[in-house]
Structure formats: C-alpha cells, structure tokens
C-alpha atoms as a PDB file:
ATOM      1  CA  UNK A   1     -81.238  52.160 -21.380  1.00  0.00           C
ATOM      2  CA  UNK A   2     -77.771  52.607 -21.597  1.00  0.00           C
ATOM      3  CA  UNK A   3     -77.338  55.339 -19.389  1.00  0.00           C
ATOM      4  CA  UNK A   4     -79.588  53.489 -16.399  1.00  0.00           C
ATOM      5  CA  UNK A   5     -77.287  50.446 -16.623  1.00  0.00           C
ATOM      6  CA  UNK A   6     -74.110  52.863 -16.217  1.00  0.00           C
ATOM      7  CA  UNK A   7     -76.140  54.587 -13.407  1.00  0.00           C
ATOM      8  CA  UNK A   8     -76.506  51.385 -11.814  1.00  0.00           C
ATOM      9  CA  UNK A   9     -73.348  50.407 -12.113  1.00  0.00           C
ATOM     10  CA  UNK A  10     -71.521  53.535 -10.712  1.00  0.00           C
ATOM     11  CA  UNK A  11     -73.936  52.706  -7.753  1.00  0.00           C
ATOM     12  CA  UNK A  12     -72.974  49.406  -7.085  1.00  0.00           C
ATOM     13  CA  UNK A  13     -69.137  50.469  -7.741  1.00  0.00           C
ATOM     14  CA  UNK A  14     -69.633  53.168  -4.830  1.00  0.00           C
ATOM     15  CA  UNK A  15     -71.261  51.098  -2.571  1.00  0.00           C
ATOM     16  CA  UNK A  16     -68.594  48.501  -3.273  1.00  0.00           C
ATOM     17  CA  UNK A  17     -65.989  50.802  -2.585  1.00  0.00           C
ATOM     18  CA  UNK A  18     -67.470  52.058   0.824  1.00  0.00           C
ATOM     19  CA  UNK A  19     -67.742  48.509   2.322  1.00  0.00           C
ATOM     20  CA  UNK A  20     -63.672  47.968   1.232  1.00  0.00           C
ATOM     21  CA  UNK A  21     -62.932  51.033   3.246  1.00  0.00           C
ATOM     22  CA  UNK A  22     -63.094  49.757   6.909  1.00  0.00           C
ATOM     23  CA  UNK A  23     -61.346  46.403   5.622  1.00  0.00           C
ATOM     24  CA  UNK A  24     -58.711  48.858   3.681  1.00  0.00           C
ATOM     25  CA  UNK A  25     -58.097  50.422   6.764  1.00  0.00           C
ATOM     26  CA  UNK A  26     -58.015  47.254   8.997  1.00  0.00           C
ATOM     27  CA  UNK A  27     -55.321  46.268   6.649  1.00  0.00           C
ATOM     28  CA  UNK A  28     -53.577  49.620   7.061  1.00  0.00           C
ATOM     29  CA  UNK A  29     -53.381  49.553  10.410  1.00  0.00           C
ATOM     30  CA  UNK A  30     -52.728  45.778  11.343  1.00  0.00           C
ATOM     31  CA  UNK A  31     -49.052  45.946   9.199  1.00  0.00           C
ATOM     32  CA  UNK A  32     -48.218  49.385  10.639  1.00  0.00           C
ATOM     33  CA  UNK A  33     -47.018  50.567  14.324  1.00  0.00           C
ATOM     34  CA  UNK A  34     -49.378  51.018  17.003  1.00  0.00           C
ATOM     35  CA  UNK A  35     -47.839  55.176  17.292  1.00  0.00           C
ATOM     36  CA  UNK A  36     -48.685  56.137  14.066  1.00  0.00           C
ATOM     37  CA  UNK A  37     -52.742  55.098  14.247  1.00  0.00           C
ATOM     38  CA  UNK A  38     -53.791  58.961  14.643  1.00  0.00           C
ATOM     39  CA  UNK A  39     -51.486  59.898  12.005  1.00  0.00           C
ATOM     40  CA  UNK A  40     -52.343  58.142   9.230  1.00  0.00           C
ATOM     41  CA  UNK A  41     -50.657  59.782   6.083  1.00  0.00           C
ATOM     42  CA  UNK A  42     -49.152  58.328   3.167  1.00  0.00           C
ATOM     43  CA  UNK A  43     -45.661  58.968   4.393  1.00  0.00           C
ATOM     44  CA  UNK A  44     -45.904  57.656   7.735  1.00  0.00           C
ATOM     45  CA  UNK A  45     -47.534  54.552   6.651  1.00  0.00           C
ATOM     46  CA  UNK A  46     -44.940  53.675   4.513  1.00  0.00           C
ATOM     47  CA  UNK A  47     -42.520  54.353   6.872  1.00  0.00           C
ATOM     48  CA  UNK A  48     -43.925  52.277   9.510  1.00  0.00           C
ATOM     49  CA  UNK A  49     -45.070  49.184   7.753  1.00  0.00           C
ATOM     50  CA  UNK A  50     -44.041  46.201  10.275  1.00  0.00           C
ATOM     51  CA  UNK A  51     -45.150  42.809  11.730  1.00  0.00           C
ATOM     52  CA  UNK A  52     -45.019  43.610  15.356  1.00  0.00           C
ATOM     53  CA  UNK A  53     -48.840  43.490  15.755  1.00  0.00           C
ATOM     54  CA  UNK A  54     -48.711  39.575  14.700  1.00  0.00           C
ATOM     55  CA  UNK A  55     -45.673  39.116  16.549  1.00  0.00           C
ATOM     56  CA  UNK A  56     -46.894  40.385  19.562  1.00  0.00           C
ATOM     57  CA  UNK A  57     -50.328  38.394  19.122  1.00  0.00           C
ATOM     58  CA  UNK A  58     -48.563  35.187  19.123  1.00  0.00           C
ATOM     59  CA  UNK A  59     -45.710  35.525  21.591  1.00  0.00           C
ATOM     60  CA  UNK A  60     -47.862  37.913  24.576  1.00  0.00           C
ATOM     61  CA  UNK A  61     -51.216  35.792  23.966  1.00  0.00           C
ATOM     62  CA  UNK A  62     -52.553  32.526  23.610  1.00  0.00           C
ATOM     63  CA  UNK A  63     -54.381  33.520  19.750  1.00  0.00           C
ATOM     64  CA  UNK A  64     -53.588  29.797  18.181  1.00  0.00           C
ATOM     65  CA  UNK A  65     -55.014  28.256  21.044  1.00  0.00           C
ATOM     66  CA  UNK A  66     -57.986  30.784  20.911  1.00  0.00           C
ATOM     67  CA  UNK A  67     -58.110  29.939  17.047  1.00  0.00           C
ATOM     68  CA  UNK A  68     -58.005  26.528  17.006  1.00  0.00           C
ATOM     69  CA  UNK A  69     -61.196  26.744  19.840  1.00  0.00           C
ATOM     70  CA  UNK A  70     -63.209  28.725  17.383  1.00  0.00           C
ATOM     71  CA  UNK A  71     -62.639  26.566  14.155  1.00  0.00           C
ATOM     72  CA  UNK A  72     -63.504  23.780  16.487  1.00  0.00           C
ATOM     73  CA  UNK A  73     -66.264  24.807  17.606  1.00  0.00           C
ATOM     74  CA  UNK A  74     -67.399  26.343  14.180  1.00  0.00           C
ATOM     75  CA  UNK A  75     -67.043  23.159  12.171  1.00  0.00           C
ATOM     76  CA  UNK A  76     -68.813  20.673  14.446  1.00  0.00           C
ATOM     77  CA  UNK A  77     -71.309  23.329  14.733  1.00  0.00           C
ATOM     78  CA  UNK A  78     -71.773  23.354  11.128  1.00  0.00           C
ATOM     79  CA  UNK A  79     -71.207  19.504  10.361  1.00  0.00           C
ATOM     80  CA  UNK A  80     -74.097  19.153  13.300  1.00  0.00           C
ATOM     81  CA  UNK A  81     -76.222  22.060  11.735  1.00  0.00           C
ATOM     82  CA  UNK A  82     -76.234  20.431   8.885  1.00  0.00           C
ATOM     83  CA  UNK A  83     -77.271  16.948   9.361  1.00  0.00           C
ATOM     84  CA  UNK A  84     -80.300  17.962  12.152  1.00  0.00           C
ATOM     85  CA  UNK A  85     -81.279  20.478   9.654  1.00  0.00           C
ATOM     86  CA  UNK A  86     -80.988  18.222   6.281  1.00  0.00           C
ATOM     87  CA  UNK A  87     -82.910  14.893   8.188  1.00  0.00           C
ATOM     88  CA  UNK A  88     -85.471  17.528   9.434  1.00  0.00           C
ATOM     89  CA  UNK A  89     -86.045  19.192   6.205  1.00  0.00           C
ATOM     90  CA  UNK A  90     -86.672  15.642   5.033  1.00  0.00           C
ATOM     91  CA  UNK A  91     -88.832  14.627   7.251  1.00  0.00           C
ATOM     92  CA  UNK A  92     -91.316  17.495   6.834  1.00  0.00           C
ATOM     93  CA  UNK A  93     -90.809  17.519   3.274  1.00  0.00           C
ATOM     94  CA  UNK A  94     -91.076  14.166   2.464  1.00  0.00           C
ATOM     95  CA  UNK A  95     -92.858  11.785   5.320  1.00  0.00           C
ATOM     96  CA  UNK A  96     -96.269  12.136   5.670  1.00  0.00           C
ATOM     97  CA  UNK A  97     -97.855  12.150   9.519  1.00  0.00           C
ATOM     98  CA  UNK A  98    -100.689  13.699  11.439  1.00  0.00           C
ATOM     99  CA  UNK A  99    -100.058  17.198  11.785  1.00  0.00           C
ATOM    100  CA  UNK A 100     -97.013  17.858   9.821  1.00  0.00           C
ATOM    101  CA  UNK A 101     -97.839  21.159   8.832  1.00  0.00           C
ATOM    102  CA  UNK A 102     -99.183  22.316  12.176  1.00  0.00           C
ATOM    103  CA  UNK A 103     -95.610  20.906  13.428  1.00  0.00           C
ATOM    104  CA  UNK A 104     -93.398  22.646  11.314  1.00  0.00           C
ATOM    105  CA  UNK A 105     -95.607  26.123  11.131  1.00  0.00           C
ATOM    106  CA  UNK A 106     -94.475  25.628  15.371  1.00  0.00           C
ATOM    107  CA  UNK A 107     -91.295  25.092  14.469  1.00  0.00           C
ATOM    108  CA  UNK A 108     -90.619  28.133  12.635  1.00  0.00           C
ATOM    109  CA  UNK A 109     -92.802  29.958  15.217  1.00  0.00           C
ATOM    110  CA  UNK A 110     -89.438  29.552  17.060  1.00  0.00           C
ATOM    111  CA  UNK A 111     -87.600  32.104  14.675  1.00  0.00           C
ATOM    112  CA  UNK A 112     -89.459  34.960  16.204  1.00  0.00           C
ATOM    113  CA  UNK A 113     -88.320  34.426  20.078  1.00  0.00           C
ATOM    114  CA  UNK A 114     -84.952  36.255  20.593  1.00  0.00           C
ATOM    115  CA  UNK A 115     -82.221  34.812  21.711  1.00  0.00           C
ATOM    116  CA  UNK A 116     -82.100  36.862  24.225  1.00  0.00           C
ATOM    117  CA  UNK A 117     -85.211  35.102  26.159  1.00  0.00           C
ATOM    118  CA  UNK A 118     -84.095  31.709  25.202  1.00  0.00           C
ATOM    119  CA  UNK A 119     -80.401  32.228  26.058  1.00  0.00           C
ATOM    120  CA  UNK A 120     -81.208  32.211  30.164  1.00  0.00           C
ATOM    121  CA  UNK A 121     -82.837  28.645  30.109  1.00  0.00           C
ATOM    122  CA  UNK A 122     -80.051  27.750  27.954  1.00  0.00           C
ATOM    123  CA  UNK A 123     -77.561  28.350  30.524  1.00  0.00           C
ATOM    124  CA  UNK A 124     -79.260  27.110  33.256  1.00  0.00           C
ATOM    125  CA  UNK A 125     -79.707  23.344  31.258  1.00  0.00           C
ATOM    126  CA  UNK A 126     -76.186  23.040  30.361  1.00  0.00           C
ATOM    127  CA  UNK A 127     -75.255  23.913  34.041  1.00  0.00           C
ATOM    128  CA  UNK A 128     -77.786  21.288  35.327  1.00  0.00           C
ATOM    129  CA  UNK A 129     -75.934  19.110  32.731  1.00  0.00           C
ATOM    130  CA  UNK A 130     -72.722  19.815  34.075  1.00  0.00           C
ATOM    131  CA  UNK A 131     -71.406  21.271  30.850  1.00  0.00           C
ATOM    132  CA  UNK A 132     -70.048  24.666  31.666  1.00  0.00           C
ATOM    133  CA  UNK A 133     -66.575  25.228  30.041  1.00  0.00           C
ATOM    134  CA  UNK A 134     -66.867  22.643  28.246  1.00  0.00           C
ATOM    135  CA  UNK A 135     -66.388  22.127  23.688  1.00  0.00           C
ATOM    136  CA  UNK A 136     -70.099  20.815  24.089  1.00  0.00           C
ATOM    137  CA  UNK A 137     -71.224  23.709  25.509  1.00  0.00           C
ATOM    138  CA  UNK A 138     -70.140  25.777  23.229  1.00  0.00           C
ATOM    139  CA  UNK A 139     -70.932  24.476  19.923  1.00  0.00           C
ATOM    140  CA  UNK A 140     -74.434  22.373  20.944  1.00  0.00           C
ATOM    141  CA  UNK A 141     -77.043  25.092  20.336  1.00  0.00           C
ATOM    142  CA  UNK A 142     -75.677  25.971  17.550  1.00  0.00           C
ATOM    143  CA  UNK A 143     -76.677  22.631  16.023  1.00  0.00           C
ATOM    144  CA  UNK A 144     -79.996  23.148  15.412  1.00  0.00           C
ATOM    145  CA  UNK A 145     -81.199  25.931  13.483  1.00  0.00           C
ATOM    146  CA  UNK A 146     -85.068  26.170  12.225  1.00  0.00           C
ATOM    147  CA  UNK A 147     -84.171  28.536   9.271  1.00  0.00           C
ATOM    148  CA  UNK A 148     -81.307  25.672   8.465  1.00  0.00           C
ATOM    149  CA  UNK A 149     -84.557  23.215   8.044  1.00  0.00           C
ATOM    150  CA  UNK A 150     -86.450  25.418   6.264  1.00  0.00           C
ATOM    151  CA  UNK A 151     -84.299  25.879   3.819  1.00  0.00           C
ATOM    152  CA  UNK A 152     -83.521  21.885   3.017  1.00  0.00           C
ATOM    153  CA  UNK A 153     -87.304  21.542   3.120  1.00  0.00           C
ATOM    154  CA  UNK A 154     -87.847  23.877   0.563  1.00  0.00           C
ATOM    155  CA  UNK A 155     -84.936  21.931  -1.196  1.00  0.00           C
ATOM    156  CA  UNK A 156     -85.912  18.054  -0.686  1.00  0.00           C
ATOM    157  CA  UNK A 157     -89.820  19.362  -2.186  1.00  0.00           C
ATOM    158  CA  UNK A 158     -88.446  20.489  -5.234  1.00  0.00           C
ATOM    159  CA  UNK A 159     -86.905  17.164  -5.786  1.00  0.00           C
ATOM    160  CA  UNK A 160     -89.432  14.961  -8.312  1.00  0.00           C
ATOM    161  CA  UNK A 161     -91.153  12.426  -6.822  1.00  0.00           C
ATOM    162  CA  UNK A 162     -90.440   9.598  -9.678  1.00  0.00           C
ATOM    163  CA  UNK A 163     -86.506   9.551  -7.936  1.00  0.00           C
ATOM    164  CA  UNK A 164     -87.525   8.521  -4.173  1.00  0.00           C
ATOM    165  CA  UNK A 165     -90.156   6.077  -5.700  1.00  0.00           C
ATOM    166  CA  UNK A 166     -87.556   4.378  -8.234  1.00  0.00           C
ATOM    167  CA  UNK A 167     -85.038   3.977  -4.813  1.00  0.00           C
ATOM    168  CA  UNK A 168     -88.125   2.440  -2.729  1.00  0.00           C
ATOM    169  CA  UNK A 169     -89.145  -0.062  -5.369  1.00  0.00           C
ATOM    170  CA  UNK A 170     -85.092  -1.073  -5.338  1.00  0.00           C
ATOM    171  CA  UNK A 171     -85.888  -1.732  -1.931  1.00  0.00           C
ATOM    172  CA  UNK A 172     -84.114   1.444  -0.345  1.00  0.00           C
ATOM    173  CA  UNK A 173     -85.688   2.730   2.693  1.00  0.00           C
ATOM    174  CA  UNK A 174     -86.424   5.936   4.331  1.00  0.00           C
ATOM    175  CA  UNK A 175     -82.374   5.853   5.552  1.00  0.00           C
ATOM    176  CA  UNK A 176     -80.954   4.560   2.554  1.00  0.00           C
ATOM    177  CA  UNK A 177     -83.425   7.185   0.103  1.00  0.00           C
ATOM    178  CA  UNK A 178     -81.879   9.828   2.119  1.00  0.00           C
ATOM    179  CA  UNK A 179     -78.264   9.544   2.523  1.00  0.00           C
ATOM    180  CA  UNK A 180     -77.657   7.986  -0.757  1.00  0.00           C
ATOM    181  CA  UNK A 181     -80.050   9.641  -2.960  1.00  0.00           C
ATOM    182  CA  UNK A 182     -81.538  12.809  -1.944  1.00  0.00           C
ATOM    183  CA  UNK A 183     -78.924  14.319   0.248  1.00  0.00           C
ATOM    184  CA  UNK A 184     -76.724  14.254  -3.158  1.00  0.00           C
ATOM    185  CA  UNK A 185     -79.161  16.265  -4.924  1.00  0.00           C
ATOM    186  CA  UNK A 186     -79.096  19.073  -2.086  1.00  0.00           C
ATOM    187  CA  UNK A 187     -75.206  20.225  -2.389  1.00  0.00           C
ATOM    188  CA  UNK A 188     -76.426  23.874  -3.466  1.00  0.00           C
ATOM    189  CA  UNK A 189     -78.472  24.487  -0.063  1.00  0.00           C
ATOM    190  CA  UNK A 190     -75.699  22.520   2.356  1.00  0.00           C
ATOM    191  CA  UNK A 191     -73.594  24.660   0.451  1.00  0.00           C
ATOM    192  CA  UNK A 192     -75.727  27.468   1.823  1.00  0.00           C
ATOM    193  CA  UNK A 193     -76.367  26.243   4.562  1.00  0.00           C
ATOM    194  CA  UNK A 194     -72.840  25.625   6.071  1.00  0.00           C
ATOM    195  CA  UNK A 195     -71.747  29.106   4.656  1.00  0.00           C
ATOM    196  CA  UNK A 196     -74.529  30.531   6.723  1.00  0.00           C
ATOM    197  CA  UNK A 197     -74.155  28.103   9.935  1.00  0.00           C
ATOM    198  CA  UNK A 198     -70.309  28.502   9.747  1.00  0.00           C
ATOM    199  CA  UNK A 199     -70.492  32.228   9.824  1.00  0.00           C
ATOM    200  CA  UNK A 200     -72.931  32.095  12.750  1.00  0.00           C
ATOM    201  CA  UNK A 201     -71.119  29.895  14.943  1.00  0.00           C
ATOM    202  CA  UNK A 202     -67.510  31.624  14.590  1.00  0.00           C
ATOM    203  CA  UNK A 203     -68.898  34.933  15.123  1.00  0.00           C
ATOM    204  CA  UNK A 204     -70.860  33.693  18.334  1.00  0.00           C
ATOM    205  CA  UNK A 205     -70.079  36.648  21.267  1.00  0.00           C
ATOM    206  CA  UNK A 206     -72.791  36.132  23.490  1.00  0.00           C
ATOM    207  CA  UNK A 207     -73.339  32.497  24.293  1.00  0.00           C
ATOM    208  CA  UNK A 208     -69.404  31.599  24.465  1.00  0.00           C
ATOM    209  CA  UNK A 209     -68.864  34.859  26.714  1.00  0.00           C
ATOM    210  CA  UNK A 210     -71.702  33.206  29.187  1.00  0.00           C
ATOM    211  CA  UNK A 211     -70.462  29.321  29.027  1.00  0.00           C
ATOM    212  CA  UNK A 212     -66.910  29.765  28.611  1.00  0.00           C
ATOM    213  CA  UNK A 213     -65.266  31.602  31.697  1.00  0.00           C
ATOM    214  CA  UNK A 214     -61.769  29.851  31.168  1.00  0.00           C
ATOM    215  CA  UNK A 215     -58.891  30.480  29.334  1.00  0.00           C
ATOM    216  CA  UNK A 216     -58.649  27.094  27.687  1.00  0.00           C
ATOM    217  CA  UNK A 217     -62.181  27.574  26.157  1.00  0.00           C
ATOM    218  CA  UNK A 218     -62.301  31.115  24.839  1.00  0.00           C
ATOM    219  CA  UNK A 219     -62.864  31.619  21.002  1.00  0.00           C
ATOM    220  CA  UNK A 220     -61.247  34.482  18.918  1.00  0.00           C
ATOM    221  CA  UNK A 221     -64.684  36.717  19.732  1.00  0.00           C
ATOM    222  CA  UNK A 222     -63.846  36.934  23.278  1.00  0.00           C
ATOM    223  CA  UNK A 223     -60.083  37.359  22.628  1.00  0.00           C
ATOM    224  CA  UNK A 224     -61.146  40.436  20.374  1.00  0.00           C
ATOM    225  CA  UNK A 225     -63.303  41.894  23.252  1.00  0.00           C
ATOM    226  CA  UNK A 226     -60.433  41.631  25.911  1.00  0.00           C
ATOM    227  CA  UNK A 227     -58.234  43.499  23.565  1.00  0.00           C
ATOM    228  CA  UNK A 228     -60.160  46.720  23.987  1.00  0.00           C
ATOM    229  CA  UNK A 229     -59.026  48.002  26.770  1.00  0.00           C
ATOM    230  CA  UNK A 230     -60.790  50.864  28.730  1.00  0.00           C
ATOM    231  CA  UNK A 231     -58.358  53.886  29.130  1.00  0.00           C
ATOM    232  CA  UNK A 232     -56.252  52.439  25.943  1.00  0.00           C
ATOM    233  CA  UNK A 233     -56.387  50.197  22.783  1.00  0.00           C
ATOM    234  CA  UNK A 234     -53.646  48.855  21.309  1.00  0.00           C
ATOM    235  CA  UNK A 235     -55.313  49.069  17.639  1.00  0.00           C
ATOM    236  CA  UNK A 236     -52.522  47.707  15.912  1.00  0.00           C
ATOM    237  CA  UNK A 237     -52.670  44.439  17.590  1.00  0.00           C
ATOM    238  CA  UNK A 238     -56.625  44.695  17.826  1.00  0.00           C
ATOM    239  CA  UNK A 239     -56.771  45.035  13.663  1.00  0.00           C
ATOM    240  CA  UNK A 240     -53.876  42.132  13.118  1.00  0.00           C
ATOM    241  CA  UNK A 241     -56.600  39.859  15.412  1.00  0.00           C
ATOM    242  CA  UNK A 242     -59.448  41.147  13.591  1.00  0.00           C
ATOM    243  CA  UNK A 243     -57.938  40.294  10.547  1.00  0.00           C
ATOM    244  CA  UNK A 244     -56.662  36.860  11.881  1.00  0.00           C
ATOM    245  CA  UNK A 245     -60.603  36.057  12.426  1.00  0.00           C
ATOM    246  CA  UNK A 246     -61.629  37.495   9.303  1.00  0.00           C
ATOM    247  CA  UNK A 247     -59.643  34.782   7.260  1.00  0.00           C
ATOM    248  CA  UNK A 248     -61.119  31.935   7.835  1.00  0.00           C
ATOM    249  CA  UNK A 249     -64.523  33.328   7.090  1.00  0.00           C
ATOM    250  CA  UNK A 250     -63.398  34.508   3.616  1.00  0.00           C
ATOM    251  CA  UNK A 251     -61.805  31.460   2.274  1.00  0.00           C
ATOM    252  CA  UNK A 252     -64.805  29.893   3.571  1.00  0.00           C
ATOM    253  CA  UNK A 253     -66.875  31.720   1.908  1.00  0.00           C
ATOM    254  CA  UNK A 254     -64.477  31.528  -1.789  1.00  0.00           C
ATOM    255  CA  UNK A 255     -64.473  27.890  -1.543  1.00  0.00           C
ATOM    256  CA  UNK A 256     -68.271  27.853  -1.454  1.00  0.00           C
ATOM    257  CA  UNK A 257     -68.691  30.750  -3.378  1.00  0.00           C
ATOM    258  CA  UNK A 258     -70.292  28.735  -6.297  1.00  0.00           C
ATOM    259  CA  UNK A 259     -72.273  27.022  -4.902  1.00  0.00           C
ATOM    260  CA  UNK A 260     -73.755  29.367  -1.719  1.00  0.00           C
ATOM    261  CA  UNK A 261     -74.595  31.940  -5.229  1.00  0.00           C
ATOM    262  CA  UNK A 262     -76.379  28.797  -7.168  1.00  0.00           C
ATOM    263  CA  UNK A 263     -77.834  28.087  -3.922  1.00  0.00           C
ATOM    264  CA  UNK A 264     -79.882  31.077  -2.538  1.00  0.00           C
ATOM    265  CA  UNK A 265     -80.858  31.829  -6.370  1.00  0.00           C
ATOM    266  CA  UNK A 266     -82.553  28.246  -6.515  1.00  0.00           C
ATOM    267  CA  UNK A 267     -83.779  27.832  -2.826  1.00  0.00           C
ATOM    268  CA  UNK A 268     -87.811  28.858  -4.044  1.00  0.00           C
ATOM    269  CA  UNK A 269     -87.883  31.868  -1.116  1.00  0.00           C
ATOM    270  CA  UNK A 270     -90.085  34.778  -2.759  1.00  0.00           C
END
C-alpha cells in the first residue's frame, strides 16, 4: 500500500515538475537579455539578468493601455457571466413552466456548435448594431455561457426546499428569494464560475482579433500575437508580456483558490 502511494506520488511530483518547466523558463528568459536566448547556460544567465524586456514593454508600446482593456473587458465579462448564468440556473432549477426541461436540454444543445460556426453571425450582428471597436463588443458574448447555467442549476437544486418556502411565506418573492437568499448559498459555484468565466474572457484571441481592429481596443492577446514577428522575435520582451498576462490570472485564481476547489468537488457532475 505503501509503496503505490509513493508511486503515485513520484508521479504527480514529475508531472508537476514538467508543467513548471515552460513557466521556469518564461521566467528565465523575461529577466535576461534578448542575445543570450540560444545560449542559455548557468553562467550566462547570471550574467545577463536585467529589466530591459519590461522597460522596453512600457516605454516602445502601449502594454498598460492594452492591460487595462483586457481586465476591463474580463471583469464585466465575468460580473455579466455571472448574473445571466446564476438567474438562469434559477429559473430552470427552481420555477416550474411548460417545457422546462425540453428548454434547457436546447439550451445545452448549444455547447456542441463551435464557435467557429457561431462566431460569423456574431460579427455580422454587432456590425448591424454598430458596435465594432467598441468595450461592448468585446466583452458581450462572453456574458452568457450555457455551461455557466448549468453549473448554478445543478447548485440552486441541491438547495432544500424548506429555505425558499420559509422566504415565500415571509412574503419574499421570486426577486427577493433569489438575491437575498439563494444566491448567498451559491458562493462555491460563482466562485467557480468567475474563475472559469474570468479565464475565458482574458484569454479571448479570436473574437477580439475580429471586432477590435484599433489600437485603443486591443487586449494583451493581440499585443502577444503582434510581438512575434516573422523573420525575428524578440523573446525577451515576448516572455516579460507573457508573464505580464499570466499575473492576473494567477492571483485570480489564489484568491479563489478555496473556494473554486470546494466548488467543483460539490457541484454534483459525475
């Protein structure tokens, strides 16, 4: 027994260890000169440890502006992500109407489209709309989710009954039994939830690279893209943004840590 638990262990430990490497490296190369990246020895790197990378992001490009336009548009995707998804979870968790199964079994159907065919008609609406380069653009699809309201109905049913009859006999209704009583009881899965949702919308490549053509609207994603040059890459300054976009993401993610864990261990998915 004891020798299958080391076993496992050692596993996990090397599979740990091989996902640190590329952020290791990253690391490595973001706090070292740009002429020693195909000479990476001990020596060398210690001799050429230096901020130039970050200085050069923030005096030769626009990165705060690019930040600040992708933790924008990442939180108000996430805030918005999070209230559609929480009142629809609700709704088909907790309100009974005609065909609420047959509703939300189509709803889910939409998981299985890609993107990729919905993305087109996307475009084409917010152009009719007149919202090309444009905040709302940017961070509007990403306020609905259908695996977002699976996940709070799955939450809001595993809430007892007795609770959202006690509010309605205090008079609450269908508003008040929601914000005030079972939205509280949900913290674990809008934990998850805006862990998830946030990590979506700041990683977004595809759908800001269509709707945002301007300067004043790109996000750190396209800034990373337009730093890979093709005939040269300046990796040093490529790995200090890369590691400028990673932050956010993992203090995030500590913050929440708790709860996202507590979360996705009680959100009743087999």
């Amino acid at each position: 027994m004891k020798k299958s638990k080391l076993a496992i262990y050692l596993l996990l430990t090397v599979g740990a260890a091989i996902m640190i490497v590329p952020f290791g490296w990253m690391l490595i190369v973001a706090f070292t000169n740009s002429d020693i990246t195909y000479q990476m020895t001990i020596t060398n790197v210690l001799k050429s440890l230096s901020l130039d990378s970050f200085g050069t992001l923030f005096t030769d490009y626009k990165v705060l502006r690019y930040l600040f336009n992708s933790v924008f548009v990442a939180v108000v995707a996430t805030a918005g992500q999070i209230l559609t998804c929480a009142m629809a979870g609700f709704v088909f968790a907790r309100i009974e109407f005609k065909h609420r199964e047959k509703i939300f079994l189509l709803y889910l159907a939409t998981m299985m489209v890609p993107v990729q065919a919905t993305i087109i008609p996307q475009y084409i609406l917010m152009n009719k709309m007149g919202l090309i380069n444009t905040y709302v653009a940017l961070f509007l699809p990403g306020m609905f989710n259908a695996f977002g309201t699976f996940l709070m109905r799955q939450y809001f049913r595993n809430i007892p009954m007795a609770l959202e009859e006690a509010a309605c006999l205090d008079g609450a209704g269908f508003i008040r039994v929601f914000f005030q009583v079972m939205l509280p009881l949900t913290k674990t899965g809008l934990s998850v939830l805006a862990v998830t949702g946030f990590m979506g919308a700041w990683n977004e490549f595809l759908w800001p690279l269509l709707v945002a053509s301007d300067e004043y609207h790109t996000t750190l994603p396209l800034f990373l893209s337009q730093l890979q040059g093709r005939w040269y890459v300046d990796w040093s300054v490529l790995m200090g943004a890369t590691l400028i976009s990673v932050v956010p993401i993992l203090i995030v993610y500590l913050f929440a840590q708790k709860y996202f864990i507590e979360g996705v261990q009680n959100t009743g998915i087999k």
